[in-house]
Protein backbone atom coordinates (compact mmCIF):
# COMPACT_ATOMS: atom_id res chain seq x y z
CA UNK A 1 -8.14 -15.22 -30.25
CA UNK A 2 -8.70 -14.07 -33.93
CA UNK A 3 -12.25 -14.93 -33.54
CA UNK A 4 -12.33 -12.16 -30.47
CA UNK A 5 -10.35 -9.71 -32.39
CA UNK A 6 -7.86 -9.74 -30.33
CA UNK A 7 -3.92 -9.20 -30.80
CA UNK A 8 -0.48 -10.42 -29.53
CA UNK A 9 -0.11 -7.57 -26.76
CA UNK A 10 -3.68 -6.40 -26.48
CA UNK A 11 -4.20 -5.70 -22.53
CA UNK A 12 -6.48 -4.72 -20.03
CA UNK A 13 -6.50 -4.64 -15.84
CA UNK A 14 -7.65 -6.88 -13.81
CA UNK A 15 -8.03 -8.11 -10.01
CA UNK A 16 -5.95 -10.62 -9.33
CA UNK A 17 -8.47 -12.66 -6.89
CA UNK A 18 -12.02 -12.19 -7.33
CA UNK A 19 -12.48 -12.57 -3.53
CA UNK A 20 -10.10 -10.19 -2.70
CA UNK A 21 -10.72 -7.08 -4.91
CA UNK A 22 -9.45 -3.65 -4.00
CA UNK A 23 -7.74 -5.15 -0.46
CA UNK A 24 -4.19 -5.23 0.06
CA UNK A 25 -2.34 -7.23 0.67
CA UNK A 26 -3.66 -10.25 -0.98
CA UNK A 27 -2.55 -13.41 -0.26
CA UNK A 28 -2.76 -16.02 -3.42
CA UNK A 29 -2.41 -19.35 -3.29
CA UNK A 30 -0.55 -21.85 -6.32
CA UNK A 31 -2.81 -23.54 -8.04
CA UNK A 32 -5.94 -22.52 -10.13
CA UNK A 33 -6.89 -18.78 -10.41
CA UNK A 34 -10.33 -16.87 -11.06
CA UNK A 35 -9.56 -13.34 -12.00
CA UNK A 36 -11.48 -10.34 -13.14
CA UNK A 37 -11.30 -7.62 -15.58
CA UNK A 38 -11.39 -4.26 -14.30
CA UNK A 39 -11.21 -2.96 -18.18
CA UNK A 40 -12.09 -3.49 -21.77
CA UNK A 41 -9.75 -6.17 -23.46
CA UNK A 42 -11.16 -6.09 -26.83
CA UNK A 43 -14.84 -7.91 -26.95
CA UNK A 44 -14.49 -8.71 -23.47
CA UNK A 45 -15.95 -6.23 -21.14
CA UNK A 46 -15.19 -5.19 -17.11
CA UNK A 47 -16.54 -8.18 -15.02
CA UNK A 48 -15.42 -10.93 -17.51
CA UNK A 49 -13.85 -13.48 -15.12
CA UNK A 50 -10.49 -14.77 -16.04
CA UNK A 51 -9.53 -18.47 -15.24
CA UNK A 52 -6.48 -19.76 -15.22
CA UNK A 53 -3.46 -21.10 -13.02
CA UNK A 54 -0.60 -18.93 -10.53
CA UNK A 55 3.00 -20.26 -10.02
CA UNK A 56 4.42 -18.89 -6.79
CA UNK A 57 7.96 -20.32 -6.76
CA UNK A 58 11.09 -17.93 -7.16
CA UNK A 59 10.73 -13.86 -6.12
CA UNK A 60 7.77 -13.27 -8.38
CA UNK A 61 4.80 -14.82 -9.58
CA UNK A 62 3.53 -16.51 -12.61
CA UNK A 63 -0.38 -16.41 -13.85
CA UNK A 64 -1.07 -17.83 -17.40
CA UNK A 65 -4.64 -17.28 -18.06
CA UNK A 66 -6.41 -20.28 -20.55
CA UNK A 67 -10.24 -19.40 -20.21
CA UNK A 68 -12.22 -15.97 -20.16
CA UNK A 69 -15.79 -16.16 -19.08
CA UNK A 70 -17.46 -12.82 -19.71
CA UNK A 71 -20.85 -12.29 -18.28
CA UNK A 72 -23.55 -12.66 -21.21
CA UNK A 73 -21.71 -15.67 -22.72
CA UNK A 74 -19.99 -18.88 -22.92
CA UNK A 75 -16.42 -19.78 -21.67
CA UNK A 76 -13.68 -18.93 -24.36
CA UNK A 77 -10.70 -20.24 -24.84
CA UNK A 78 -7.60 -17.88 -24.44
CA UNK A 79 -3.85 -17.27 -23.83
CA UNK A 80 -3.03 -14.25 -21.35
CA UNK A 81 -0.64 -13.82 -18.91
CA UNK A 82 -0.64 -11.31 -16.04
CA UNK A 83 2.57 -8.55 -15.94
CA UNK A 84 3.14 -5.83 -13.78
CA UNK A 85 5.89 -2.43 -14.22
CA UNK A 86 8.72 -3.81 -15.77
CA UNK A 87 7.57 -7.36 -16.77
CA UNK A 88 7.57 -7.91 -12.64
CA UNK A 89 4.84 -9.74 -10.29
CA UNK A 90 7.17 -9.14 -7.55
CA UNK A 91 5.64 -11.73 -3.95
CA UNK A 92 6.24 -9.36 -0.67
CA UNK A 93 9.37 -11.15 1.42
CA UNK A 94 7.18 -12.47 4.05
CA UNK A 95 5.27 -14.85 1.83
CA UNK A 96 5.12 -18.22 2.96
CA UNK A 97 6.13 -21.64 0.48
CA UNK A 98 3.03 -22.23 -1.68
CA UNK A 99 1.79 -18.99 -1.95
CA UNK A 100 2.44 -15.04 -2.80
CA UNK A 101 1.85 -12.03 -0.67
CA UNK A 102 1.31 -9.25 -2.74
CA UNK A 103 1.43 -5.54 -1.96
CA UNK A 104 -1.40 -4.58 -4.72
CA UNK A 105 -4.57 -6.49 -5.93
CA UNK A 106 -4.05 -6.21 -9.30
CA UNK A 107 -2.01 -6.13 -12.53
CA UNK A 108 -2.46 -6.04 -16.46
CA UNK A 109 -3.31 -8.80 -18.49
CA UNK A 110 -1.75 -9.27 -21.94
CA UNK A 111 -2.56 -11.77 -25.07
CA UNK A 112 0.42 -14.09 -25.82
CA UNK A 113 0.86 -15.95 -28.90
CA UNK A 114 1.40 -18.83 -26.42
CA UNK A 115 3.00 -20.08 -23.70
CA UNK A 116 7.04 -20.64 -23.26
């Protein structure tokens, strides 16, 4: 990430789902996750695609982000995670086992140090 210029906390928005941009609600399933940046995080522009893997168990999601492809280059390697107000990713109560309902299509992404 030091090669990016980017920071611990550095963020950015994004669309959850590539395929479901702008809709709500969005339905996303556990498992692998392609993601896009609606803003600037650091070097990597809007459009960047953000790849990584979604954890629907509990009352809110997980998505830990491991690769950013922006559009003019190469895959790099990353650590992001996706938060929402208050740290939440809340899933809407009439999601089904295996994957989230969600009211919005998006959320900020933030650079970790790693992952606990």
């Amino acid at each position: 990430m030091r090669i990016l210029g980017l920071e611990v906390s550095d963020g950015a928005t994004m669309e959850f789902d590539v395929n479901q941009a702008d809709t709500g609600p969005v339905y996303l399933r556990e498992g692998p996750i392609e993601s896009e940046l609606n803003s600037s995080l650091g070097p990597l522009h809007p459009a960047t695609l953000m790849y990584g893997r979604i954890w629907t168990g509990g009352n809110q999601i997980v998505i830990r982000y491991y690769e950013a492809k922006p559009p003019d280059r190469e895959r790099l390697p990353l650590c992001a995670v996706a938060r929402s107000s208050k740290g939440q990713l809340r899933k809407m109560k009439d999601s089904k086992p295996g994957m989230a309902t969600m009211e919005f299509s998006g959320a900020a992404v933030y650079i970790v140090d790693g992952f606990r």
